[in-house]
Structures are given as structure tokens and as C-alpha cells.
Protein backbone atom coordinates (compact mmCIF):
# COMPACT_ATOMS: atom_id res chain seq x y z
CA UNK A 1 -15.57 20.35 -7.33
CA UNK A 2 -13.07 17.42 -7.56
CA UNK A 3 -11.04 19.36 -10.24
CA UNK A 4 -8.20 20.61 -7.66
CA UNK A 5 -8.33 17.42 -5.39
CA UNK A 6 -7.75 15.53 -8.59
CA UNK A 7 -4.90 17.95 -8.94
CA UNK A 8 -3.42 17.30 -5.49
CA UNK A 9 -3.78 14.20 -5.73
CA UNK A 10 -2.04 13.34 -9.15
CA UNK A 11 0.92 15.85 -7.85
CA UNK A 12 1.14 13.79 -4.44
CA UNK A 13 1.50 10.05 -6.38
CA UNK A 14 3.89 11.52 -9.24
CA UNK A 15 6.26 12.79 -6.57
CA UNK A 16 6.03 9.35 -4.59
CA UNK A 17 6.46 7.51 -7.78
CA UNK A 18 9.51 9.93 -8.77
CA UNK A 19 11.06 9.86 -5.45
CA UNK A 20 10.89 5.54 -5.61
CA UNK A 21 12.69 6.14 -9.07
CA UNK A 22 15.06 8.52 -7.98
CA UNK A 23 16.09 5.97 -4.84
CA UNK A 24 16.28 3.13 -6.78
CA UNK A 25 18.35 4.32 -9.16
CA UNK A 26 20.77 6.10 -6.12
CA UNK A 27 20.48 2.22 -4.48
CA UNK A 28 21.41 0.50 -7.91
CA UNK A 29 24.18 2.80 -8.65
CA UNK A 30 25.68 2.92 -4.90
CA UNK A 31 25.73 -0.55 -5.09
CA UNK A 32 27.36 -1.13 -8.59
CA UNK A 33 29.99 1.19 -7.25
CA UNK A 34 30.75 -0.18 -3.93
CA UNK A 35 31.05 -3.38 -5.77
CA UNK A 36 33.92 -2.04 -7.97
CA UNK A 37 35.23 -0.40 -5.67
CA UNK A 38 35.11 -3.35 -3.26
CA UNK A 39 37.01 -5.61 -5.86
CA UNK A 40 39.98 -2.43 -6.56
CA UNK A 41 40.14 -1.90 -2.58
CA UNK A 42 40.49 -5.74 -2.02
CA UNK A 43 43.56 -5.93 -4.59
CA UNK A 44 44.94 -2.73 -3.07
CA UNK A 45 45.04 -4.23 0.24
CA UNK A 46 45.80 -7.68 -0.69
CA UNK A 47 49.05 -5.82 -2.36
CA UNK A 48 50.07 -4.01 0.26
CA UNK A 49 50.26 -6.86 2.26
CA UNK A 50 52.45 -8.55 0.62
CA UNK A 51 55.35 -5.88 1.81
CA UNK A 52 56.17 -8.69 4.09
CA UNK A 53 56.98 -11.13 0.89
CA UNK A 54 58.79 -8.27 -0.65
CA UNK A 55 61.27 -7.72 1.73
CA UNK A 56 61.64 -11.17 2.61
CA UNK A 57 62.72 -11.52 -1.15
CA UNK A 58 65.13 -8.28 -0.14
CA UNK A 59 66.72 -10.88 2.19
CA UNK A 60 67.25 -13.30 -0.65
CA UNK A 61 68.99 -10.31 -2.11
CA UNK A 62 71.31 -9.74 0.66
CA UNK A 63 72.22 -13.29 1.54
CA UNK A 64 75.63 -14.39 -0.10
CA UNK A 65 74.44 -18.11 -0.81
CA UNK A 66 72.13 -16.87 -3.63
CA UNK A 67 70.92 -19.35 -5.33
CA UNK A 68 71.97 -19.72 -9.39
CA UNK A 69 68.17 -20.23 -10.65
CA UNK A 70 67.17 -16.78 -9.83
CA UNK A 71 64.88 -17.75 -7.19
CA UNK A 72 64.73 -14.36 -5.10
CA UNK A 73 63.96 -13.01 -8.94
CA UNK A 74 61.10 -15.23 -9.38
CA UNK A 75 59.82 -14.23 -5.75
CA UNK A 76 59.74 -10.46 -5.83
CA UNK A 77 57.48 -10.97 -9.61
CA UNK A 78 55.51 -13.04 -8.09
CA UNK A 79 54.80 -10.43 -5.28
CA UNK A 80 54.35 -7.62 -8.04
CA UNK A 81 52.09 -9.88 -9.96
CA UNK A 82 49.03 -9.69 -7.98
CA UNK A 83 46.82 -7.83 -10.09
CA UNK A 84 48.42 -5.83 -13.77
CA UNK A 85 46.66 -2.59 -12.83
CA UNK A 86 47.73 -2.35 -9.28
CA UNK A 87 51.85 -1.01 -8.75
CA UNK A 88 53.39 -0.40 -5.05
CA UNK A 89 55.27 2.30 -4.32
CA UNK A 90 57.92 2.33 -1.45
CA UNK A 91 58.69 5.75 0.49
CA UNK A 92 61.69 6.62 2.62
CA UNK A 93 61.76 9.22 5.15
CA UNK A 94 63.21 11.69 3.09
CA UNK A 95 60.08 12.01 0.59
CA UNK A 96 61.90 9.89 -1.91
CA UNK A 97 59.34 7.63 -4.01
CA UNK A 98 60.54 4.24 -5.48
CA UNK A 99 58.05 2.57 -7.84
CA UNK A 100 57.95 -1.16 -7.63
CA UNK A 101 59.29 -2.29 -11.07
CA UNK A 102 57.10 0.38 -12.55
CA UNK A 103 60.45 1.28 -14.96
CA UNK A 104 62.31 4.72 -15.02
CA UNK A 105 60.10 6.79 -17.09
CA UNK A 106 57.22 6.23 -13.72
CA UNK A 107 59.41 8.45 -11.25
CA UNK A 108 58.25 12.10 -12.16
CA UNK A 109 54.42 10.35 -12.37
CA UNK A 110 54.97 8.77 -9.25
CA UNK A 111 55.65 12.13 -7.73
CA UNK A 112 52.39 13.21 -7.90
CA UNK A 113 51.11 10.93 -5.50
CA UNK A 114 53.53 11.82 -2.67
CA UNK A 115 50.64 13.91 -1.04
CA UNK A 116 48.52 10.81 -0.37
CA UNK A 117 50.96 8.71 0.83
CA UNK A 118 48.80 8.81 4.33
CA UNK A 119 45.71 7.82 3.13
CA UNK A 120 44.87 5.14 5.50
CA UNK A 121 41.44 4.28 3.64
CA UNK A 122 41.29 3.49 0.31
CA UNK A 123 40.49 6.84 -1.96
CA UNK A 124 39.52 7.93 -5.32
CA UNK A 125 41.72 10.71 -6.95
CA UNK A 126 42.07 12.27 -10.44
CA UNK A 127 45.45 13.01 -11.82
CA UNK A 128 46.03 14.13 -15.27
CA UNK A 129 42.67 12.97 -16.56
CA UNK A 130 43.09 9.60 -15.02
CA UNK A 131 41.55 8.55 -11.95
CA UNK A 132 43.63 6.40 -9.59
CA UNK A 133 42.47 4.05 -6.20
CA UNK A 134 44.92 4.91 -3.62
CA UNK A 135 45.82 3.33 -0.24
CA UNK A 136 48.61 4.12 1.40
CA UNK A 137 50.13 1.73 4.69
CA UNK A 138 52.34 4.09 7.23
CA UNK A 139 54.90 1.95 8.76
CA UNK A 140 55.43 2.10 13.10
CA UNK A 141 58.91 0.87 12.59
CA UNK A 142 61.00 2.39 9.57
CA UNK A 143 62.30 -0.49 7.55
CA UNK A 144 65.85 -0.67 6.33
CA UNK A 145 66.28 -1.41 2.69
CA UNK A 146 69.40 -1.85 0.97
CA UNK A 147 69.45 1.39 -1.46
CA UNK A 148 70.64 -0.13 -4.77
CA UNK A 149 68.26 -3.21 -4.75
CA UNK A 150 65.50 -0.53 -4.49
CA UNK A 151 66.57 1.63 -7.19
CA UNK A 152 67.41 -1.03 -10.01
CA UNK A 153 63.98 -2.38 -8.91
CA UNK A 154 62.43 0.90 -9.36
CA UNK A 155 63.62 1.50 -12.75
CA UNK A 156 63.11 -2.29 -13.58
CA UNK A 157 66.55 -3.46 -14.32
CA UNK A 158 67.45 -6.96 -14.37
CA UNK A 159 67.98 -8.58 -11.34
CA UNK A 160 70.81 -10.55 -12.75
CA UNK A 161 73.30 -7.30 -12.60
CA UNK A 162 73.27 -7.25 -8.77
CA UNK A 163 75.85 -9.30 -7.07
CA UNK A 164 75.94 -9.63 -3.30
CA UNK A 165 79.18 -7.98 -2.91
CA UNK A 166 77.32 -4.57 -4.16
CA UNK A 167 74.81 -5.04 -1.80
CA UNK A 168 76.69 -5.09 1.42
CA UNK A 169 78.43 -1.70 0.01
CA UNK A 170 75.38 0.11 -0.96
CA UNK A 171 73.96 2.84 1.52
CA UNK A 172 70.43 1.68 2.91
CA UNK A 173 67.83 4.33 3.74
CA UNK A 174 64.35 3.99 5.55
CA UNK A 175 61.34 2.47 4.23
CA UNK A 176 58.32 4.76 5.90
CA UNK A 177 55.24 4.27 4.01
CA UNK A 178 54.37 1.37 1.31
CA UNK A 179 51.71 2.84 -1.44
CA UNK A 180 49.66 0.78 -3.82
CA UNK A 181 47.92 2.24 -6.47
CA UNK A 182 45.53 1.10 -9.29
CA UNK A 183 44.08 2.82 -12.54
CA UNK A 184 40.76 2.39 -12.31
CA UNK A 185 39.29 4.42 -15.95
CA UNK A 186 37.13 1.46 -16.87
CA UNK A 187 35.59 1.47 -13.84
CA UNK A 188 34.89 5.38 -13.71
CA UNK A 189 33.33 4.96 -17.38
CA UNK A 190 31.48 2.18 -16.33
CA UNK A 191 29.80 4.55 -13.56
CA UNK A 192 29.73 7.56 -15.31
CA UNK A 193 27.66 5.34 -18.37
CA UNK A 194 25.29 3.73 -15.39
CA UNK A 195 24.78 6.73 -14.18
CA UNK A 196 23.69 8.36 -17.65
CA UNK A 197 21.49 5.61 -17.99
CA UNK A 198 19.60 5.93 -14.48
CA UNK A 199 19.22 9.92 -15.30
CA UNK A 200 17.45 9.05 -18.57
CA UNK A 201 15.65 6.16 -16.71
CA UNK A 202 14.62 9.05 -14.00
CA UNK A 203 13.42 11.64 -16.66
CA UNK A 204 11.56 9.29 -18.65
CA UNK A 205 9.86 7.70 -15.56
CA UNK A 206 8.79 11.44 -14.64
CA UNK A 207 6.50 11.62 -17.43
CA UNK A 208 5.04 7.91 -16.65
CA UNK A 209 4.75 8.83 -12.84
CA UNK A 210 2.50 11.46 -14.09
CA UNK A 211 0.41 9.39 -15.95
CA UNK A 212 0.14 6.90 -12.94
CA UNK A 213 -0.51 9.55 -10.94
CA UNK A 214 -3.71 10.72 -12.55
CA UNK A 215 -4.84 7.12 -13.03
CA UNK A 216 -4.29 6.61 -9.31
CA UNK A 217 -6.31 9.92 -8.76
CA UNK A 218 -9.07 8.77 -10.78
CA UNK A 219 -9.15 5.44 -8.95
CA UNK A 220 -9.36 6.93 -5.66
CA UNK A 221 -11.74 9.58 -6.50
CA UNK A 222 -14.30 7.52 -8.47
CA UNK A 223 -15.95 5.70 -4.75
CA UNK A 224 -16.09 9.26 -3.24
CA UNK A 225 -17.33 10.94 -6.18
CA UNK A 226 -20.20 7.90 -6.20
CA UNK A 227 -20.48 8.71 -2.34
CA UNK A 228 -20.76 11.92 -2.60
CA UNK A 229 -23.21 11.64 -5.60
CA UNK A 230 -25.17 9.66 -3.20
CA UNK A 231 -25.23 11.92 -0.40
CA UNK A 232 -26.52 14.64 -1.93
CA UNK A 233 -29.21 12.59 -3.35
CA UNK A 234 -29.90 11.44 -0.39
CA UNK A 235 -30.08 15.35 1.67
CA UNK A 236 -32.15 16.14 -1.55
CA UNK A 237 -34.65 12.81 -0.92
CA UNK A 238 -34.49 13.28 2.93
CA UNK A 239 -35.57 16.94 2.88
CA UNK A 240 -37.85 16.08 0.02
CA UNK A 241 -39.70 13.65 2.40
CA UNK A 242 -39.38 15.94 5.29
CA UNK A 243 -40.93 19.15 3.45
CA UNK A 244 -44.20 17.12 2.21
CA UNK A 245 -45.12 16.61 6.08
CA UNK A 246 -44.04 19.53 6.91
CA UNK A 247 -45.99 21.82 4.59
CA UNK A 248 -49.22 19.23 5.29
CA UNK A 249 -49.00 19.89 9.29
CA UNK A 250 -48.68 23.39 8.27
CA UNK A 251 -51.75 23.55 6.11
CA UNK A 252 -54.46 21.84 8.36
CA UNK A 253 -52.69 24.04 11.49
CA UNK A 254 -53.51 27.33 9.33
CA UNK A 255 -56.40 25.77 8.41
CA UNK A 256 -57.63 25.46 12.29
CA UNK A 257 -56.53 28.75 13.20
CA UNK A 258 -58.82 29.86 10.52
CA UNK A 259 -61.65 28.82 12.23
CA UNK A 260 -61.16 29.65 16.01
CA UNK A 261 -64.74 29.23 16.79
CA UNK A 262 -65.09 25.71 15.70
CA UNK A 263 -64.39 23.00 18.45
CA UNK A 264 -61.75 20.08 18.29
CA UNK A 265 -64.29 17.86 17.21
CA UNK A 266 -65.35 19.86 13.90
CA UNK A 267 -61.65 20.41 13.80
CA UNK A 268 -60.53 16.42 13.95
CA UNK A 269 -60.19 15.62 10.55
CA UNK A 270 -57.32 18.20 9.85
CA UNK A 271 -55.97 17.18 13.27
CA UNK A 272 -55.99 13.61 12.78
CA UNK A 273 -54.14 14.57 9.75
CA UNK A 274 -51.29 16.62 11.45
CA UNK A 275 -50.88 13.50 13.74
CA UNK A 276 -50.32 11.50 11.39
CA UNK A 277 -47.73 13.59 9.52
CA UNK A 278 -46.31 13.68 12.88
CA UNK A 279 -46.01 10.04 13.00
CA UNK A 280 -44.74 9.77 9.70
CA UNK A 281 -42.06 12.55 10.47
CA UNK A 282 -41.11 10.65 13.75
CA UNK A 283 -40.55 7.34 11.65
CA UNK A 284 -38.50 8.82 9.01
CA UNK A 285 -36.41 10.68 11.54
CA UNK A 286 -35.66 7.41 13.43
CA UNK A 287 -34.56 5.51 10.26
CA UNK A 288 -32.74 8.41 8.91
CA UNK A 289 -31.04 8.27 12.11
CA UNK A 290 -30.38 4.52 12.02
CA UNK A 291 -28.56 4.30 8.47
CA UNK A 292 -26.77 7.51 9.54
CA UNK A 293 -25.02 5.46 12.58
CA UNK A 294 -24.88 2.77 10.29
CA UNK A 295 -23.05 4.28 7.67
CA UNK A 296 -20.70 5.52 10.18
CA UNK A 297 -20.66 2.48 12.55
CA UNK A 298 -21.81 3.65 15.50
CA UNK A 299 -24.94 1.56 15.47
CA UNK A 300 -24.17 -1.38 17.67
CA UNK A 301 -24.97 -5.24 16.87
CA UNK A 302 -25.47 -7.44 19.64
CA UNK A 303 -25.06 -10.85 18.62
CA UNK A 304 -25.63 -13.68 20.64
CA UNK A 305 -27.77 -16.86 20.07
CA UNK A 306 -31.37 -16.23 19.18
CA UNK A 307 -34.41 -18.58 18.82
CA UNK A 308 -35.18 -17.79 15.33
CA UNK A 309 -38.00 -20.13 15.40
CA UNK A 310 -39.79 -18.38 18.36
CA UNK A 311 -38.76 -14.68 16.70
CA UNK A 312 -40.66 -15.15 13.46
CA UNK A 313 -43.77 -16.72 15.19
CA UNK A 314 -44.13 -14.16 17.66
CA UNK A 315 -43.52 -11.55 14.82
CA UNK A 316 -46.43 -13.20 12.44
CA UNK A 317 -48.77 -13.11 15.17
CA UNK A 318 -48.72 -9.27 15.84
CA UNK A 319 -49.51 -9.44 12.25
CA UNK A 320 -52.21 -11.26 12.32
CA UNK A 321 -55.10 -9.46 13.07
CA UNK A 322 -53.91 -6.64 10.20
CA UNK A 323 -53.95 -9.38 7.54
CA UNK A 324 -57.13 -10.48 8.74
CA UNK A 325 -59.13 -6.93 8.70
CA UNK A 326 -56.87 -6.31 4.85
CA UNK A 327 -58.58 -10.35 4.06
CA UNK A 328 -55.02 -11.29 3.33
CA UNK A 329 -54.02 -14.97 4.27
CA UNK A 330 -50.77 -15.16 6.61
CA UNK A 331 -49.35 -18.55 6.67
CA UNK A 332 -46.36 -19.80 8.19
CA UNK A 333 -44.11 -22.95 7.29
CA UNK A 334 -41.18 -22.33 9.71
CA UNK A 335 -38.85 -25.33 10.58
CA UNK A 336 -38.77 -25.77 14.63
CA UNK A 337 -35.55 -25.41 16.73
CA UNK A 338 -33.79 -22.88 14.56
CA UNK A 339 -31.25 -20.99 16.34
CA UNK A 340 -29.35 -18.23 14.77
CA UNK A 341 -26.13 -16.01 15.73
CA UNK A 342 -27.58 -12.56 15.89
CA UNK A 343 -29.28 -9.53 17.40
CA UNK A 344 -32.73 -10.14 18.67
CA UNK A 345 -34.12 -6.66 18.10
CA UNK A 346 -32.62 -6.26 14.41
CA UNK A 347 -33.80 -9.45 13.56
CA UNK A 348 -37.07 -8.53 14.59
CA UNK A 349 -37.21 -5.34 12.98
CA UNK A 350 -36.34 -7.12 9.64
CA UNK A 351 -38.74 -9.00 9.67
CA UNK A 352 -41.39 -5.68 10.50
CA UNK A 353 -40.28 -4.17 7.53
CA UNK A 354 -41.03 -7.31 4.62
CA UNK A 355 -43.89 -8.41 6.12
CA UNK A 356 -44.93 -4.72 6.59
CA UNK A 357 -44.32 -4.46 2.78
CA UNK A 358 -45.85 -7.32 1.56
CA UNK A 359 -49.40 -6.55 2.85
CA UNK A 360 -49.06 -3.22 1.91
CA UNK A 361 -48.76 -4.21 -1.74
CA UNK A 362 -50.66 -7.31 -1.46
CA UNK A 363 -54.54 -7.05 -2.43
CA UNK A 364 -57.17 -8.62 -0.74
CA UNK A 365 -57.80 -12.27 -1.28
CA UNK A 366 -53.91 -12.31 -1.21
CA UNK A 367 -51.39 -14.47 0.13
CA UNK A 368 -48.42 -14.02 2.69
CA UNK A 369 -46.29 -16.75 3.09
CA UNK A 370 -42.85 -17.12 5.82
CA UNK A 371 -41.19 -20.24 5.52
CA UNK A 372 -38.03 -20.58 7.24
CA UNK A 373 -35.31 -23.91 7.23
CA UNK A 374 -32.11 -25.21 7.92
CA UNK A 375 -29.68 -25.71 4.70
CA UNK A 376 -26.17 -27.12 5.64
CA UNK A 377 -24.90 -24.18 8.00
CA UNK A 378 -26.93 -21.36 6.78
CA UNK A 379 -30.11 -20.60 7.64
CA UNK A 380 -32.83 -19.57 4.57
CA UNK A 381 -35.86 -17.17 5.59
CA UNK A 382 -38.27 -16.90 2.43
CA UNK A 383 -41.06 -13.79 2.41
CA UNK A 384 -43.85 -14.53 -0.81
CA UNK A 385 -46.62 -12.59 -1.39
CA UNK A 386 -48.84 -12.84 -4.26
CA UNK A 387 -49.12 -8.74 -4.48
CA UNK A 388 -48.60 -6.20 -7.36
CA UNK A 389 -45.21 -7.17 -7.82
CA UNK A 390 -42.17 -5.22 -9.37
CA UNK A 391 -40.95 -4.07 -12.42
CA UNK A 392 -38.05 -5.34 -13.99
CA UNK A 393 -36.47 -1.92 -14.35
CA UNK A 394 -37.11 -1.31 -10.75
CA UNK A 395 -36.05 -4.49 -8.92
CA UNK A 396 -32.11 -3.51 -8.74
CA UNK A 397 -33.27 -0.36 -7.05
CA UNK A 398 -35.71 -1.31 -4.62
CA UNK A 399 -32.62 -1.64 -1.89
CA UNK A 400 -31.56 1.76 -3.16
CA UNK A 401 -32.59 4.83 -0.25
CA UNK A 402 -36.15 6.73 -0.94
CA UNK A 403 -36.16 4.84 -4.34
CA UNK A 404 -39.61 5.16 -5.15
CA UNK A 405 -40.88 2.96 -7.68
CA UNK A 406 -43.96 3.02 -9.84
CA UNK A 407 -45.85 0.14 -7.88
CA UNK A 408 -43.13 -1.05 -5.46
CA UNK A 409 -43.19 2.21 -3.44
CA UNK A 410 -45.91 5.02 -3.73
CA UNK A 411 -46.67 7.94 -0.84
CA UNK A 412 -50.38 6.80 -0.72
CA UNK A 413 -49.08 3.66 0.77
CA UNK A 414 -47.16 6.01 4.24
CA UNK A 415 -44.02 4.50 3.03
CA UNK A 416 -40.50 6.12 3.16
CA UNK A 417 -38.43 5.18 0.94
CA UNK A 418 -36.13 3.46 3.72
CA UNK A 419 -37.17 0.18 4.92
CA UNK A 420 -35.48 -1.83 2.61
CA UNK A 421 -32.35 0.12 2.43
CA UNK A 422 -32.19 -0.81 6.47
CA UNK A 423 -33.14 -4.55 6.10
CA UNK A 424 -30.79 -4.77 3.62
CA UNK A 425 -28.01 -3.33 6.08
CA UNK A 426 -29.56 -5.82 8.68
CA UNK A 427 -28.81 -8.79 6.42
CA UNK A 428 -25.54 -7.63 5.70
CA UNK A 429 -24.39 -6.99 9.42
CA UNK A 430 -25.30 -10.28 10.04
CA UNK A 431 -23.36 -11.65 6.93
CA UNK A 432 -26.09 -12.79 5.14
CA UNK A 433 -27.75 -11.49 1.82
CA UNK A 434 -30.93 -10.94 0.28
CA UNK A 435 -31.94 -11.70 -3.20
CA UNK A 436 -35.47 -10.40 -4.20
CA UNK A 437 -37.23 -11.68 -7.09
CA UNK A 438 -40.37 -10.26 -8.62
CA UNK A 439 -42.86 -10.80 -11.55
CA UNK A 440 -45.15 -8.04 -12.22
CA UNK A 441 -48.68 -8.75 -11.13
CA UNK A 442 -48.05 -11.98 -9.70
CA UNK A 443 -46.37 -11.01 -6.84
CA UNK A 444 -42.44 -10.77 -5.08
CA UNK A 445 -40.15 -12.95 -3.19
CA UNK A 446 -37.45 -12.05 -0.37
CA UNK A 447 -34.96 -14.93 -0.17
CA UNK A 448 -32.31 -14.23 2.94
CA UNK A 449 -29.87 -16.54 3.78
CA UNK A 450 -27.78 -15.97 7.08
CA UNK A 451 -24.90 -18.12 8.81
CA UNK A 452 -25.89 -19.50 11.93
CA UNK A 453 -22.90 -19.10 13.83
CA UNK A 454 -21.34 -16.18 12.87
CA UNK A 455 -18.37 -14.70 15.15
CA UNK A 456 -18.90 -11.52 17.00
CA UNK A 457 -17.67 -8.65 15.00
């Protein structure tokens, strides 16, 4: 029955475990590469930039007082030294490309990456199996630079063979766009080997999402398998108990139609009998009814503060005159002034049903004994009888719904099956607990311990 829930269920946690796989390893390798990327784009920008320290180095070159150390020399490598893998190149407005000492050999290269030259964000592109960061500055205002400083500087010749009498007769021509550019291969194969390694993370953590997926499915499924087990234990007990009335009222009612001539007095034993079937019926129905609201919570506790004290008195004396005609002494050792957090009418009830089933398994010439004390902030209520008691094998199923155990619970004795199961829920809605304790033949102890004040809900 659980076969294709199981199913589901081990389908629906492997794909949540895959997809959690599948986004960490998209958030771990987004965020290596924004990282690299973040580091290239930084040294892109940071070199364009510097066109402003570039062409004031141009106006070293122009001035006439040049200085003999080669200082404007020294300033324009500086400027091109920012980072070995990053190179600038310079665009006029008639498409012509001059590479920042890149050397002569870079021109027809450098070509290639006149259509990006208005890239205003920084952008990935792959030219002749290389892949190359590009950003690309657009000037507002064309700038003038002197044409022979810019190509000797583009083909990298020494600085030395310029004299400033060749500048001022050189043509100049319009700087447009600056361009910096920066080979970024180790970067790519870093990425593309991340990225190898996340894909065998993801297929190998497919076959362990499967695995945790049926162990999750298990998990999950084991409490409602045990529920359901339950359930159906219980229809089977409750229309078990049910049927045996049933066919009982049944038999005597046949059994007076039988006889039509007889009168309700020669008919009273059968009749007696379908009233009390009746009864028996009604009782089962109500407790059935009461565990049902319990196990769904519908069935209300009203807690508020009770006189414990006064509750089990009252309680013992409605008892009284049963233990008397069964010749079963009733005594009672209950501290005075106990107040307890609770529901009067629950209370009351649990204390109906183990007082109800001590003298039903207590013998004549037995004992019944409710003691009830303080002990720090809990309060202990003790039920001893000196009845049949309960075997061993039984006692962890005497809580346990129409358990019916050899001596602890028999039909003869008009019991259910249910009492305990509902003073056990008692207890527990009152966040107590109940610990029985039992030698066979010598009798059985209840031992409940509740909180005094315990908060509402």
C-alpha cells in the first residue's frame, strides 16, 4: 500500500536534494567568476584611467625644456606598467588603432578589436582561441595627439630618438576612444576546470540524493505506517467489541419474539440482558468517541485551579458503598489543601476509571488504597490494590486500546478495552505521567504524578 507513496516520496527529496546541488554549485561558480572577473575589470578600469597620466607625459613630450634624465620616458612606463597582461589601445577618428608600446608586430592583432572599441562595460570575447577582457572609454572631446609620439610608441621604439623639434612638425590626429585589454586564458581554464569539477560533483551527488531520498522516505513513512497499523487494529477491535453486543441484543430480541405469548415478566431475563448490552454499547460509543476527538484535538481541556483534595474524597465516597457490598476495604490517605492546575471533570473521570479497575480485579477481603501528597511542585496520586495483579508480558500493554489481557482485562468483567488508554491521555493532557507497576497475584499500583501549575495550553 505504501509501495508508490514510498516512490513519490523518494522522487520528491532526490529532486530537492539535486536541485540544492545544482544551486550551489551555480552560486560557487558565479561567485568564483565574478571574483576574477572583478580583479581583470578593476585593472581594466584602473588602466584606462590613467589616459590622463598618459597624455600628461605627451606634454612632457612636446615641451622644449625636456629634461636630460628621461623623465617623460620613465612616466609614460610607469603608466603602461599597471598590470603585464593588461595593454591600452588609443583610437583616432579615422579607425586607426595605436597599441600602447605593444611593439609593431601587435598592429594587424590589434585590428581585430576595432569592433568593440564601444564597449562601455567590461566584456568577455574570444579571438583566435584566446579569450580577451575588453573595455573600451569613448571620449566627449576628441583629444589631439601629436602623430609621431604615438606611432614610435606604438611600435615601441625608444623614446630617446624623438627630439622636440620633430614633434612640433609632426601632423597630430584625434584621439576618440582609449581601449584596454587583458588576456585572461588562465582565468577561463580556471572556470572551465571549476566548472568540470561541480558537473562531476552534481552527477555523483545524483546518485547520493537518491539514496537520501529513500532513507528520508522510510523515515517519514515508518510513524504513519505504525499509525496506520494502529488504526486498523483499532476499526478491527472497535467493531469486534461492537458486534459481540450487537449479535447478544439480537439473540434475546429473536428469542422474545419467539415467544409472543409470554409476558415481560417471563421475558425479563433476556431483556435485562439486551439492556445491558445497551449500556455497554452506549459506554463504548462514548469513549470511542472521546479518544477519537482526542486523537484529533478537538476534545477541549479546561484548566483552571481545582481542589484536588476535595475531588478525590468526593470520588471515594460514591465508591463506597460498592466496595462495601464486593467486602473490599477503601481507604484513603490524601494530604489536605492540595490544589492542582486542571480540568475538574477529567480529573474526575480518571479517577472513575482506576478505582473502577481496581475493585473489579480486586477479590474480596481486598484492599483499595488512594493516597495523594505534595512532592516539591508536582503533585503524586498513588492507586494500590491488593487484586490479581498483571503479568509481566502484559504490563507495557495495559495502556494500549482494547488490549485485553489474560487477568488484567477479561469480557466477564463489562470492561472495554478503553479506560486506561483514556486515563492515560488524561494524565498526559495535563502533563503528567503514569507509571503502573504490578506483581502477579499480589496486586497493582498506579503512580501519577502531575504539575500543579501547569500553563493553559
Amino acid at each position: 500500500m505504501f509501495t508508490k507513496t514510498r516512490i513519490r516520496l523518494t522522487t520528491l527529496n532526490a529532486v530537492v536534494f539535486f536541485v540544492i546541488i545544482v544551486c550551489l554549485g551555480i552560486i560557487v561558480y558565479t561567485e568564483l567568476r565574478h571574483q576574477l572577473y572583478a580583479n581583470v575589470d578593476e585593472s581594466l578600469q584602473q588602466r584606462v584611467q590613467q589616459d590622463a597620466q598618459f597624455f600628461y607625459a605627451k606634454s612632457q613630450f612636446l615641451s622644449p625644456d625636456e629634461p636630460p634624465d628621461g623623465t617623460a620616458k620613465k612616466t609614460l612606463i610607469q603608466v603602461q606598467g599597471i598590470d603585464p597582461r593588461v595593454f591600452v589601445v588609443l583610437w583616432d577618428d579615422q579607425g586607426n588603432s595605436y597599441p600602447i608600446l605593444a611593439g609593431a608586430g601587435m598592429r594587424k592583432e590589434v585590428d581585430a578589436f576595432e569592433p568593440y572599441r564601444s564597449i562601455a562595460a567590461p566584456q568577455t570575447v574570444s579571438l583566435d582561441n584566446h579569450s580577451y577582457r575588453i573595455h573600451a572609454v569613448q571620449y566627449k572631446q576628441p583629444k589631439m595627439m601629436n602623430l609621431k609620439v604615438l606611432t614610435d610608441i606604438s611600435q615601441a621604439k625608444g623614446l630617446d630618438t624623438i627630439t622636440p623639434s620633430s614633434l612640433f612638425t609632426e601632423a597630430s590626429t584625434k584621439i576618440v576612444a582609449i581601449q584596454a585589454i587583458s588576456l585572461i586564458d588562465s582565468e577561463q581554464n580556471m572556470l572551465k576546470q571549476l566548472f568540470e569539477l561541480i558537473l562531476i560533483g552534481i552527477v555523483a551527488g545524483g546518485a547520493v540524493t537518491i539514496l537520501a531520498g529513500m532513507y528520508l522516505a522510510n523515515q517519514a513513512l515508518r510513524p504513519i505506517k505504525q499509525s496506520w497499523d494502529k488504526q486498523q487494529q483499532f476499526v478491527a477491535d472497535a467493531s469486534h467489541e461492537l458486534r459481540m453486543p450487537l449479535s447478544i441484543i439480537r439473540a434475546n430480541v429473536e428469542l422474545a419474539f419467539r415467544h409472543p405469548e409470554q409476558s415481560i415478566l417471563n421475558m425479563s431475563e433476556p431483556l435485562s440482558v439486551v439492556l445491558e448490552e445497551s449500556k455497554r454499547m452506549g459506554r463504548l460509543t462514548e469513549q470511542l468517541l472521546t479518544l477519537a476527538r482526542a486523537d484529533s484535538n478537538q476534545e477541549e481541556i479546561m484548566l483552571k485551579p481545582l481542589p484536588l483534595t476535595e475531588v478525590i474524597r468526593e470520588v471515594v465516597q460514591k465508591f463506597e458503598p460498592l466496595a462495601e457490598l464486593k467486602q473490599q476495604r477503601l481507604e484513603l490517605d490524601v494530604e489536605s489543601g492540595i490544589e492542582l492546575m486542571g480540568d475538574v471533570e477529567r480529573i474526575h473521570q480518571l479517577l472513575v476509571i482506576l478505582l473502577d479497575n481496581s475493585m473489579k480485579f480486586t477479590p474480596a477481603d481486598g484492599t483499595i488504597c488512594v493516597a495523594a501528597r505534595k512532592k516539591g511542585h508536582d503533585v503524586e496520586l498513588v492507586v494500590e490494590d491488593t487484586g490479581v495483579g498483571i503479568a509481566a508480558e502484559d504490563l507495557p500493554h495495559i495502556f494500549d486500546r482494547f488490549y485485553h489481557g489474560d487477568k488484567s482485562r477479561t469480557r466477564s468483567t463489562g470492561g472495554t478495552g478503553l479506560g486506561l488508554a483514556i486515563a492515560k491521555w488524561i494524565v498526559s493532557t495535563h502533563g503528567g505521567d503514569i507509571t503502573p507497576a504490578s506483581v502477579l497475584g499480589e496486586g497493582t499500583k498506579m503512580m501519577l504524578r502531575f504539575p500543579m501549575w501547569q500553563r493553559k495550553g
